[in-house]
Protein backbone atom coordinates (compact mmCIF):
# COMPACT_ATOMS: atom_id res chain seq x y z
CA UNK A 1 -29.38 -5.90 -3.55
CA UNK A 2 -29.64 -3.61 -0.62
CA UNK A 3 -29.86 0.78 -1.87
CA UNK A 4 -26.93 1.22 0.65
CA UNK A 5 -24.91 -1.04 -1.74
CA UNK A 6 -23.91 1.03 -5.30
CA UNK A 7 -22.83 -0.83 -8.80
CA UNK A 8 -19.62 0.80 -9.74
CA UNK A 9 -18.37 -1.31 -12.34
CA UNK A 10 -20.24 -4.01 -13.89
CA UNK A 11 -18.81 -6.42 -16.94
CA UNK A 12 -20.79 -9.01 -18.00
CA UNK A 13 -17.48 -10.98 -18.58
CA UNK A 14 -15.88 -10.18 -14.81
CA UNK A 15 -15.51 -13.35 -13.46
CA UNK A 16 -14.93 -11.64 -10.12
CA UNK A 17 -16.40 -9.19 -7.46
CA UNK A 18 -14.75 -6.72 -5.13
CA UNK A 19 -16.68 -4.87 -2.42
CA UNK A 20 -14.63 -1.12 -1.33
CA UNK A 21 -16.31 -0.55 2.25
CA UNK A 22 -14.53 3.12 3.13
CA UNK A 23 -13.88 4.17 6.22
CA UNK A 24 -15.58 7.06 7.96
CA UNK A 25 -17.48 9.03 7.19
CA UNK A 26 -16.14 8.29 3.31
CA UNK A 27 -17.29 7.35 -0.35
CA UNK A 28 -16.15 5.99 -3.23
CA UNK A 29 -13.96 7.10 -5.87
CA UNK A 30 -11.85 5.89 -9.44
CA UNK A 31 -8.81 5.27 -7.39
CA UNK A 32 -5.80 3.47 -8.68
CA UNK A 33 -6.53 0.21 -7.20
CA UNK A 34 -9.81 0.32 -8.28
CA UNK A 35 -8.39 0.75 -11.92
CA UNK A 36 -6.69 -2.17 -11.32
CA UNK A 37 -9.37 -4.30 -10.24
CA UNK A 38 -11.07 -3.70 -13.47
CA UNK A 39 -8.37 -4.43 -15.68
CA UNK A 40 -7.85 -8.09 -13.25
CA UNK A 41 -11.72 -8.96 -14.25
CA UNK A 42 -13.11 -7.75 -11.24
CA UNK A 43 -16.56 -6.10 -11.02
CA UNK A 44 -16.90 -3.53 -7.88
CA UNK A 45 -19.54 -2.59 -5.54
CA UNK A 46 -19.28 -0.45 -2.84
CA UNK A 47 -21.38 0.47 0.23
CA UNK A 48 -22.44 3.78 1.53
CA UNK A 49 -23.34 3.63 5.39
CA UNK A 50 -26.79 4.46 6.84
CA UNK A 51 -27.53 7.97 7.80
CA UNK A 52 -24.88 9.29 5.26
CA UNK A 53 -24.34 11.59 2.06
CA UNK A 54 -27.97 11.45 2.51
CA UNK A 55 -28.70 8.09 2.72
CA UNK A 56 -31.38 6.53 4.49
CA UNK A 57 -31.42 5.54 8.26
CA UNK A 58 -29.07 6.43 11.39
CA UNK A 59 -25.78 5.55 11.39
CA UNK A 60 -25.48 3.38 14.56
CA UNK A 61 -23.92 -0.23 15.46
CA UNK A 62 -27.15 -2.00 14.56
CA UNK A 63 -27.79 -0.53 11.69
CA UNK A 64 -23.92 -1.39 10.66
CA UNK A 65 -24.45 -4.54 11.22
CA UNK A 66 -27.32 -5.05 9.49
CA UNK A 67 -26.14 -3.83 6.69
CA UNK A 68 -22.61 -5.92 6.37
CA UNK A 69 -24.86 -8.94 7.38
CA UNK A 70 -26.80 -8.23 4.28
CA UNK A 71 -24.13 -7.62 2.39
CA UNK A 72 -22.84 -11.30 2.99
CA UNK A 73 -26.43 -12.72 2.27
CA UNK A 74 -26.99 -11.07 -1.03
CA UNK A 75 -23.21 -11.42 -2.66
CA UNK A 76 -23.52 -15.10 -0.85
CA UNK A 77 -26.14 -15.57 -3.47
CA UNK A 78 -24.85 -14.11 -6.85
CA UNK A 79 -21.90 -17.07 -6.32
CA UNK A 80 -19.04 -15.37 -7.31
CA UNK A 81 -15.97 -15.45 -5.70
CA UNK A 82 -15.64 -12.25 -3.58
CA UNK A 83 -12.43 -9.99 -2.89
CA UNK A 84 -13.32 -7.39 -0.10
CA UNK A 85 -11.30 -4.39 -0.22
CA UNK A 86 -11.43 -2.73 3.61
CA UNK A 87 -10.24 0.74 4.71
CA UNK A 88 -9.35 2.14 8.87
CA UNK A 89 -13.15 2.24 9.80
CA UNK A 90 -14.45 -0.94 7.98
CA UNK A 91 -11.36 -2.82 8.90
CA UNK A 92 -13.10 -2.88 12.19
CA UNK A 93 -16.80 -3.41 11.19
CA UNK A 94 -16.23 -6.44 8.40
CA UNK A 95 -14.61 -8.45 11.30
CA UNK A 96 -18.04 -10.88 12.49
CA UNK A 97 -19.04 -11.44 8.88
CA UNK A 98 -15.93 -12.71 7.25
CA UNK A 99 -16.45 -16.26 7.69
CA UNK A 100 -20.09 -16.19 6.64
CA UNK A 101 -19.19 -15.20 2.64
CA UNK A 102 -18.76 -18.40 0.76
CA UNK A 103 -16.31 -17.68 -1.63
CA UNK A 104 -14.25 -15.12 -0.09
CA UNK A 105 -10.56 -14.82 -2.71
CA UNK A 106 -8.93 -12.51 0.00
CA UNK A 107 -9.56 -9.67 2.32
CA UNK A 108 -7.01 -6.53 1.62
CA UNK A 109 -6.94 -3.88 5.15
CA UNK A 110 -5.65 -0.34 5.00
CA UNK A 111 -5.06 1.49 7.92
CA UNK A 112 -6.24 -1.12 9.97
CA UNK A 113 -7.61 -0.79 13.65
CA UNK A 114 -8.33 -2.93 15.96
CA UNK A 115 -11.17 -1.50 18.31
CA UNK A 116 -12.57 2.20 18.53
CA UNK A 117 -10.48 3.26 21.31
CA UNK A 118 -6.70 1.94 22.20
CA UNK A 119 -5.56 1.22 18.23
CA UNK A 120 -6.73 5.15 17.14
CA UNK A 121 -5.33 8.43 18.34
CA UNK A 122 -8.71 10.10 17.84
CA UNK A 123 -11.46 10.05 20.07
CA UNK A 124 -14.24 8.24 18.12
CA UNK A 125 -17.31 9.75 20.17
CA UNK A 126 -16.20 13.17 19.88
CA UNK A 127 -15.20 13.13 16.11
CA UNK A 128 -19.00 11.66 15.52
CA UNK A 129 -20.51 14.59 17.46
CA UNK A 130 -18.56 17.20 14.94
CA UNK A 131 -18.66 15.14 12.19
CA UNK A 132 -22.80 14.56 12.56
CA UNK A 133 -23.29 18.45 13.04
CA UNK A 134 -21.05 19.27 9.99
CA UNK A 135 -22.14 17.12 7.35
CA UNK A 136 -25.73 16.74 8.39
CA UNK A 137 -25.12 13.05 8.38
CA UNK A 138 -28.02 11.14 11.35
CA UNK A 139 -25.51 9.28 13.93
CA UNK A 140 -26.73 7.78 16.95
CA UNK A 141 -23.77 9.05 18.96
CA UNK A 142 -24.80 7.79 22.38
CA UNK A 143 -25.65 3.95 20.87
CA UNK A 144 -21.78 4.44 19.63
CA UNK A 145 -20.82 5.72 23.17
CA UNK A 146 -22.28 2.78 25.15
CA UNK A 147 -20.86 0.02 22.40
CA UNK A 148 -17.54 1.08 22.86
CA UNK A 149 -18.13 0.91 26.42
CA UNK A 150 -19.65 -2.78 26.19
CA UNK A 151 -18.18 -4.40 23.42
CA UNK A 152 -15.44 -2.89 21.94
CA UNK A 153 -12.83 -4.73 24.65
CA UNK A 154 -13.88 -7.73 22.80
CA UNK A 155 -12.81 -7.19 19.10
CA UNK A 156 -8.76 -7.98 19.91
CA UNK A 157 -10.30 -11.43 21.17
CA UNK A 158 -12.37 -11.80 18.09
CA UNK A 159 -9.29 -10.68 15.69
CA UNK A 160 -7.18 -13.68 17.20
CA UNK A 161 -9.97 -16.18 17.64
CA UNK A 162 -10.51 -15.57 14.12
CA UNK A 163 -6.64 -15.51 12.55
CA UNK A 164 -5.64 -18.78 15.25
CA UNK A 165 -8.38 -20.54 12.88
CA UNK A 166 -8.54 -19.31 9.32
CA UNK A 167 -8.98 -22.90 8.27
CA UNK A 168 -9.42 -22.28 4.72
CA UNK A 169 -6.25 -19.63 4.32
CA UNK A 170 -7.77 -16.74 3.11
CA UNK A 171 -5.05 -14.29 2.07
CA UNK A 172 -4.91 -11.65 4.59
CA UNK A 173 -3.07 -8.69 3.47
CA UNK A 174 -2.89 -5.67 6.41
CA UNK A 175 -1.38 -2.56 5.05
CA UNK A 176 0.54 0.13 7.49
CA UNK A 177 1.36 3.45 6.60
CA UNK A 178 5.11 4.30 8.36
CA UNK A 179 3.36 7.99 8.35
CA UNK A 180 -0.19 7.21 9.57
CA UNK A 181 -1.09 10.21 11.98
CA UNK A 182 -4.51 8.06 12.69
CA UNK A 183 -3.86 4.58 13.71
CA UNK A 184 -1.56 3.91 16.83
CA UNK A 185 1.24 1.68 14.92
CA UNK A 186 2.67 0.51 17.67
CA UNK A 187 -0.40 -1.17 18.98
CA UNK A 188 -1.80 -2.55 15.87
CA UNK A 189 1.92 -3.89 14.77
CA UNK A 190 2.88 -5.54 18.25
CA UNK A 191 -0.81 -7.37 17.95
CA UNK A 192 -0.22 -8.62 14.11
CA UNK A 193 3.50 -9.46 14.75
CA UNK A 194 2.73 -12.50 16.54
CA UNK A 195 1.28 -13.68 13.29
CA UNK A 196 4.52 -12.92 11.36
CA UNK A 197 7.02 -15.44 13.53
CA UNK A 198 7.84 -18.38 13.71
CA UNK A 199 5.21 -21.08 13.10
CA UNK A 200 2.10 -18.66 12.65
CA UNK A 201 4.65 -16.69 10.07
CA UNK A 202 2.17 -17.00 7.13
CA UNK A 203 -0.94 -16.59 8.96
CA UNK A 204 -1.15 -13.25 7.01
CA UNK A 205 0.70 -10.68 5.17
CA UNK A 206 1.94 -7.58 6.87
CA UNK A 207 2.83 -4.69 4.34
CA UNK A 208 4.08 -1.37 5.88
CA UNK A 209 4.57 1.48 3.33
CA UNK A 210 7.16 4.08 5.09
CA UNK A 211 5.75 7.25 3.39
CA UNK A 212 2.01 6.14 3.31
CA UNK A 213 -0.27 8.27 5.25
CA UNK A 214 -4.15 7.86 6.48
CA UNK A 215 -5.05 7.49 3.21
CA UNK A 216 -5.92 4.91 0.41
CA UNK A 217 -3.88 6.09 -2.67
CA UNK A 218 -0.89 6.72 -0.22
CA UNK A 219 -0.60 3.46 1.05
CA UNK A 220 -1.20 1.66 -2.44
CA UNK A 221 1.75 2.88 -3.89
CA UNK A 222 3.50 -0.38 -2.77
CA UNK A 223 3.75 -2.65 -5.59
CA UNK A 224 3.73 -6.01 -3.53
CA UNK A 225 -0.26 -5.67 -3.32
CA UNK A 226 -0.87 -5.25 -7.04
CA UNK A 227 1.79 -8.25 -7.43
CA UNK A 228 -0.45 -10.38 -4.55
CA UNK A 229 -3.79 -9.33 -6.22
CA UNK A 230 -2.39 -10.44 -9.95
CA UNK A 231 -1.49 -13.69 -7.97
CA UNK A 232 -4.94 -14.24 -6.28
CA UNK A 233 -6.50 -14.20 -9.19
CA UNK A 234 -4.28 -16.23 -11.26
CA UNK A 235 -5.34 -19.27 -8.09
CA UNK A 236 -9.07 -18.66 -8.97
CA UNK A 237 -8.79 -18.61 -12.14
CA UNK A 238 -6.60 -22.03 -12.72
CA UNK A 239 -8.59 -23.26 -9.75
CA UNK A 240 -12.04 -24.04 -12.57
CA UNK A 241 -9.34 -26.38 -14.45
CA UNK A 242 -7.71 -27.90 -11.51
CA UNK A 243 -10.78 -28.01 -8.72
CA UNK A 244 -8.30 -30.46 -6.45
CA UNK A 245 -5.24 -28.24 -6.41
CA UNK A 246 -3.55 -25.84 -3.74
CA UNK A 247 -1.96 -22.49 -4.34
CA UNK A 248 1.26 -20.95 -2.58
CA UNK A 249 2.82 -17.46 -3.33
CA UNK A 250 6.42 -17.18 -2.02
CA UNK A 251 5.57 -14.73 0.26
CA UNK A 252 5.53 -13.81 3.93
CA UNK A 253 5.86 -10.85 5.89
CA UNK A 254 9.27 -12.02 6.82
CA UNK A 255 10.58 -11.81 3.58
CA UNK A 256 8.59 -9.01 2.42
CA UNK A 257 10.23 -7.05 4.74
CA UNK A 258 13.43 -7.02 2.92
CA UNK A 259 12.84 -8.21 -0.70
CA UNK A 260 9.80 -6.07 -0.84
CA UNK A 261 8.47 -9.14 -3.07
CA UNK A 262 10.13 -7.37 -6.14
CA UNK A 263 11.16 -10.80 -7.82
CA UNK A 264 8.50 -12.03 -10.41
CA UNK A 265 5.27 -14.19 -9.19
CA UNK A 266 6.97 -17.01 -7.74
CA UNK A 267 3.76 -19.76 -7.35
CA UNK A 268 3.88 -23.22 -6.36
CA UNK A 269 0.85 -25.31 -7.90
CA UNK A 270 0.31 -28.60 -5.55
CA UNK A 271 -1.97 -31.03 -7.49
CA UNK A 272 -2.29 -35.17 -7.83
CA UNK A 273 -0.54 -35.64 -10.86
CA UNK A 274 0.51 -33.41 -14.00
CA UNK A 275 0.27 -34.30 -17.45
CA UNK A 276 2.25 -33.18 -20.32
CA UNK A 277 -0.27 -31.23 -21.45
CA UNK A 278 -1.04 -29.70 -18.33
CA UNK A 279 2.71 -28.32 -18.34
CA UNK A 280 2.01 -26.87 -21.38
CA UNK A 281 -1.45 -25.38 -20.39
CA UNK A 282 0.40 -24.26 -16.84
CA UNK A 283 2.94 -22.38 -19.05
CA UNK A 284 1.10 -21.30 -21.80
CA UNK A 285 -1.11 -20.01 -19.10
CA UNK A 286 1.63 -18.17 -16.93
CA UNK A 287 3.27 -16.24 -20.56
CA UNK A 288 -0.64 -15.22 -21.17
CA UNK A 289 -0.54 -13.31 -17.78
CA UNK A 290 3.11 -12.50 -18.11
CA UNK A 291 1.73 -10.41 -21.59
CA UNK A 292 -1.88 -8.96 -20.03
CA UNK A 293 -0.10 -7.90 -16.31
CA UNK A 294 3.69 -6.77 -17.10
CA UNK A 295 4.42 -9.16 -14.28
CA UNK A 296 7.08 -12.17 -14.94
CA UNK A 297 5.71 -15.32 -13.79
CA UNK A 298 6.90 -18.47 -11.89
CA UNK A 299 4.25 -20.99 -12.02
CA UNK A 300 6.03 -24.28 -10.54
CA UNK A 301 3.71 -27.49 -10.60
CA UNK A 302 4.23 -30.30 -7.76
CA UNK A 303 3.07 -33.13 -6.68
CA UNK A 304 1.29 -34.11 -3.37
CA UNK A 305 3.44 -36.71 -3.26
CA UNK A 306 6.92 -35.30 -3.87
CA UNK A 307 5.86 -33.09 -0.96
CA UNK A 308 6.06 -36.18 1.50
CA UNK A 309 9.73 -36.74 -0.03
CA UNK A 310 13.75 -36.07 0.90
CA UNK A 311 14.36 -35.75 -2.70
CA UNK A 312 15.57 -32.54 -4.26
CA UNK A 313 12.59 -30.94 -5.95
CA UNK A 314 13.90 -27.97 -7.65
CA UNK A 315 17.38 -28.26 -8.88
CA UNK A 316 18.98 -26.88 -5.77
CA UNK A 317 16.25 -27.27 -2.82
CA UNK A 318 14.37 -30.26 -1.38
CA UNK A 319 13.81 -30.56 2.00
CA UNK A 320 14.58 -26.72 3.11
CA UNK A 321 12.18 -25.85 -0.24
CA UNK A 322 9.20 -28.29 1.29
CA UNK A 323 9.91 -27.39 4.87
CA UNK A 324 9.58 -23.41 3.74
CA UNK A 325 6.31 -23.55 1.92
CA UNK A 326 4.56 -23.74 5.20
CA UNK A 327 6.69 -20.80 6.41
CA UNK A 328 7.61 -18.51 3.27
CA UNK A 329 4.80 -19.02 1.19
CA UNK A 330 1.14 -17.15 1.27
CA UNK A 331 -1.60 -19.62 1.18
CA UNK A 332 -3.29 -18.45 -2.11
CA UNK A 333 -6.65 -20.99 -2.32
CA UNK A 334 -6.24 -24.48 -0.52
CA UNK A 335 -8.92 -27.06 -2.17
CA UNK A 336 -7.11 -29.70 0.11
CA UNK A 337 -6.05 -30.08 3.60
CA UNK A 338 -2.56 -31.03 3.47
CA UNK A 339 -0.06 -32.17 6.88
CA UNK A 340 3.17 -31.40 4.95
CA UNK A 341 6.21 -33.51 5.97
CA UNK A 342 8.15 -32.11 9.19
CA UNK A 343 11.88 -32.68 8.75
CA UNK A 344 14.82 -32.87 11.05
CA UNK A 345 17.10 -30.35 11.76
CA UNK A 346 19.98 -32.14 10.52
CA UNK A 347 18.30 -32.96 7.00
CA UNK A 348 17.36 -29.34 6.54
CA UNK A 349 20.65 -28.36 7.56
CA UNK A 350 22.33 -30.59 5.21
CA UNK A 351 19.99 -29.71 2.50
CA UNK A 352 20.59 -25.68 2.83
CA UNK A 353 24.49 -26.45 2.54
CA UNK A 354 23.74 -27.72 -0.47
CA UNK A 355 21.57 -24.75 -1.00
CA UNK A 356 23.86 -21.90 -0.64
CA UNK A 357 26.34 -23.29 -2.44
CA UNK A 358 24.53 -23.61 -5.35
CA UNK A 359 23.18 -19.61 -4.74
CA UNK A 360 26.52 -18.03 -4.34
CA UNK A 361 27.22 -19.76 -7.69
CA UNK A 362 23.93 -18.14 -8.69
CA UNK A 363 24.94 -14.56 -7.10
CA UNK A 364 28.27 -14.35 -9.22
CA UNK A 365 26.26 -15.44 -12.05
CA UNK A 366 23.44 -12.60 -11.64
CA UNK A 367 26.38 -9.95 -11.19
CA UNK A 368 28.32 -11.31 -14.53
CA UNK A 369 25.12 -11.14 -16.35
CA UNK A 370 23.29 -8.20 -14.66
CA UNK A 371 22.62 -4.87 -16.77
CA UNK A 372 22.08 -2.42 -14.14
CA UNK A 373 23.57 -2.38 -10.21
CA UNK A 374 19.66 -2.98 -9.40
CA UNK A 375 19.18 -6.37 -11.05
CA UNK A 376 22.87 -7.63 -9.63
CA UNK A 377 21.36 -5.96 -6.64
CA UNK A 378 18.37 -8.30 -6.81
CA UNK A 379 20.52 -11.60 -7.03
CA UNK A 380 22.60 -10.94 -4.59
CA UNK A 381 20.52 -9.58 -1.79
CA UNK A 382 17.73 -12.73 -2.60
CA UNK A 383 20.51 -15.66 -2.14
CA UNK A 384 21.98 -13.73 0.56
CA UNK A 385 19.14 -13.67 3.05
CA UNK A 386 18.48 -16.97 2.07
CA UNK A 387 22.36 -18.05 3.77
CA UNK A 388 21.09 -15.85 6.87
CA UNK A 389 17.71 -17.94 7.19
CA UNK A 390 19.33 -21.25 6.68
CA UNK A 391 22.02 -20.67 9.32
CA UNK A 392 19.07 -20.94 11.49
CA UNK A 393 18.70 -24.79 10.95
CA UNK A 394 22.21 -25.04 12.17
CA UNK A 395 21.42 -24.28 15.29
CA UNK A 396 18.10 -26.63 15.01
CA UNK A 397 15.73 -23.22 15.11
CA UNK A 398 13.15 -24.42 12.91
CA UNK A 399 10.88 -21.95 12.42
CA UNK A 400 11.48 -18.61 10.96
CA UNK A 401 12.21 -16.15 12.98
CA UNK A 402 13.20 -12.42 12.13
CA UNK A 403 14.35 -11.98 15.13
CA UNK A 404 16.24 -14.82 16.00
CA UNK A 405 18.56 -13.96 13.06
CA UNK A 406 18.79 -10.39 13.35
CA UNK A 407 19.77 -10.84 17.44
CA UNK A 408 22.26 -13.10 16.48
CA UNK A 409 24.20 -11.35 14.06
CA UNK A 410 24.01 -8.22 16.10
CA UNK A 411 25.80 -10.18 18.50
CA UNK A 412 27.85 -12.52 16.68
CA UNK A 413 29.17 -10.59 13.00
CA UNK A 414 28.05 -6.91 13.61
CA UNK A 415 28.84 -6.62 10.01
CA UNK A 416 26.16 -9.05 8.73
CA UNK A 417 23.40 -7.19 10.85
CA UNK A 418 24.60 -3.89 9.34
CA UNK A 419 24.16 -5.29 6.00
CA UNK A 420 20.68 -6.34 7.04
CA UNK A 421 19.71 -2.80 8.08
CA UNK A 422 21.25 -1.43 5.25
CA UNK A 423 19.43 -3.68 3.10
CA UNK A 424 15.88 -2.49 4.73
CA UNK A 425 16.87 0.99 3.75
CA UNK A 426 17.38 0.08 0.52
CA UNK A 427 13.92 -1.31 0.48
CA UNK A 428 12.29 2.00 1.80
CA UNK A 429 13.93 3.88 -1.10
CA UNK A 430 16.07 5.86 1.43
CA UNK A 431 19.98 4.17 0.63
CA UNK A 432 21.39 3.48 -2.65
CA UNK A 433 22.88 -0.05 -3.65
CA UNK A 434 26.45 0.98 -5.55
CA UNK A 435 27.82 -2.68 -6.98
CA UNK A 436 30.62 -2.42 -4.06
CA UNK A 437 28.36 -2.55 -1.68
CA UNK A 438 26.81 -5.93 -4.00
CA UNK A 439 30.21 -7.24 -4.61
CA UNK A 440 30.99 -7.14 -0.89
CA UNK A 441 27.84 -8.59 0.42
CA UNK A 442 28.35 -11.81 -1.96
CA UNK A 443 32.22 -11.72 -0.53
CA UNK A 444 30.51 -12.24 3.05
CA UNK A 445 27.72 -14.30 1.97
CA UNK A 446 30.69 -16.74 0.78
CA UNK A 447 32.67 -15.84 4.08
CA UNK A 448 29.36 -17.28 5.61
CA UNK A 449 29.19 -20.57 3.82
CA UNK A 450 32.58 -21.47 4.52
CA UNK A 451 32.82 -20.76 8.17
């Protein structure tokens, strides 16, 4: 293993490996995340760059790369599936070698950027120059100066090139902070959100944290990526008992963006065929994690072949359920290539009739039952959102799209999109959700379905 690369936590019994590359100049510390990662199995490494905190070498492009490329080689070999853990300047510098590691579980980016000049306020040259004379680190500041110059124009190109074909779905979770004074977030969300529409809408998985700054801890607060790291590992770990299967997290950055994922791990488990005892093993399995991870779980096993079917699969969703999994859910670990079944508009429309009926039914439920204004909350907001996706198929608009239903509602029931905004605030932790505000949003909901 290369000196630049530092054991931080080793367990004989991890059955996983995460690499922390920091951004610059920076080092490792116990962070919460990292906690986490050792209480979900993980062992973690972590690099230090050349040329700093007295390291050896000069800290220049080629030595970067050199270093990342051996990086891939050497974790390549211990054969170990491999989560790396990216933050602002190795965002940038991981880029080339994330199709060389083998068995790479996901890829989690803080603070990303996107090149060393239009995606950051700061001027990258100049902060080297200080940064070199007041740490003593050894930076090749003209070798930075003329890559920039040469080849940084080309890393947008390589960022789409790459995402247009991440053929084996590796979870890509970006992470925002609404308070980043570093990053322009403009920029780097007007280049990700054409990966969050339509049919490219679970390409990857946008997270933006309103109150998270330029740094780590900050923008880990957010729940949703302990909840998607729980889930990765729950795929890789079923994944040595069922080599043949595929793994999807209900999930997207559409619906992210106003559940905030807070519902329990909601998985769908695609394999051949399913025993009785592999129900068992699939639930016994799920309450296991449910116990060790605080989390509630949702494993759901299905067929390949009641994918390629009209009939109801769940007790209230067939073809809108099947149709969705290419658009809501994450892509976890996919052992198969898959075409799933393209349906009509008028079968998906007919199907998400059926659909919100049986969810209003479900919303009045939730509020009878519900023990606190947050869980009826919960209920009602999920199955709502759900009637303002499905309209969508009335109007044969396949593929989700934010913004198709938020421009319509503006226009249309100024109401609705009020509740929508309303809801997003609630999400942020800056509005409250009395149960008026619940009762009237399942009145409209059911205004909705009628009309």
């Amino acid at each position: 293993m290369n000196s630049l690369v530092k054991k931080q936590y080793i367990n004989k019994k991890a059955k996983f490996n995460a690499i922390f590359f920091p951004g610059f100049p920076g080092e490792y510390k116990d962070r919460p995340l990292m906690e986490d990662l050792k209480k979900l199995n993980f062992n973690i490494y972590s690099i230090v760059y050349p040329g700093t905190y007295g390291s050896r070498g000069i800290f220049s492009p080629r030595s970067v790369d050199k270093l990342v490329k051996n990086i891939t080689t050497s974790f390549n070999k211990l054969n170990k599936p491999v989560l790396l853990v990216t933050y602002s300047f190795s965002t940038y510098i991981i880029l080339s070698e994330i199709p060389k590691f083998k068995r790479l579980m996901g890829i989690l980016l803080f603070s990303p950027i996107l090149d060393l000049h239009q995606s950051i306020k700061p001027n990258f040259v100049k902060d080297l120059q200080e940064i070199g004379k007041s740490d003593g680190f050894k930076i090749d500041v003209s070798s930075w100066k003329r890559y920039i110059t040469e080849k940084d124009n080309t890393y947008q190109e390589t960022y789409k090139s790459w995402l247009k074909n991440n053929q084996n779905n590796i979870p890509l979770i970006f992470v925002i902070g609404g308070k980043d004074p570093v990053i322009k977030r403009q920029v780097v969300n007007k280049f990700l959100d054409g990966y969050t529409e339509g049919i490219n809408c679970n390409t990857l998985m946008k997270i933006e944290v309103p109150k998270g700054v330029h740094k780590l801890d900050s923008l880990y607060e957010d729940k949703t990526i302990y909840k998607l790291l729980v889930a990765i590992t729950i795929s890789f770990k079923l994944a040595n008992k069922y080599p043949n299967m595929n793994f999807y997290l209900w999930g997207s950055t559409l619906n992210y963006r106003y559940s905030n994922l807070d519902s329990d791990i909601d998985m769908i488990l695609v394999g051949d065929s399913f025993s009785f005892d592999d129900y068992v093993y699939i639930n016994r399995f799920g309450i296991q994690y449910e116990k060790d991870y605080g989390i509630a779980m949702n494993l759901s096993p299905i067929t390949y072949k009641e994918l390629d079917s009209e009939e109801r699969i769940r007790s209230n969703r067939g073809p809108t359920f099947i149709h969705e999994i290419k658009y809501y859910y994450l892509p976890l670990k996919i052992s198969r290539k898959i075409s799933l079944r393209n349906f009509s508009g008028e079968v998906l429309k007919n199907d998400a009739i059926f659909a919100n009926d049986s969810n209003i039914y479900k919303s009045k439920k939730g509020i009878a039952h519900a023990t606190s204004e947050a869980k009826a909350f919960k209920y009602v907001i999920k199955h709502f959102l759900f009637g303002a996706i499905f309209y969508q198929y009335t109007k044969n608009n396949l593929y989700p799209n934010q913004n198709f239903i938020e421009q319509y509602y503006k226009l249309s029931n100024p109401y609705v999109y009020k509740i929508l905004n309303k809801i997003r605030k609630m999400k942020s932790g800056t509005g409250s959700f009395p149960i008026s505000f619940v009762r009237k949003v399942l009145n409209l909901h059911e205004e909705l379905f009628q009309q």
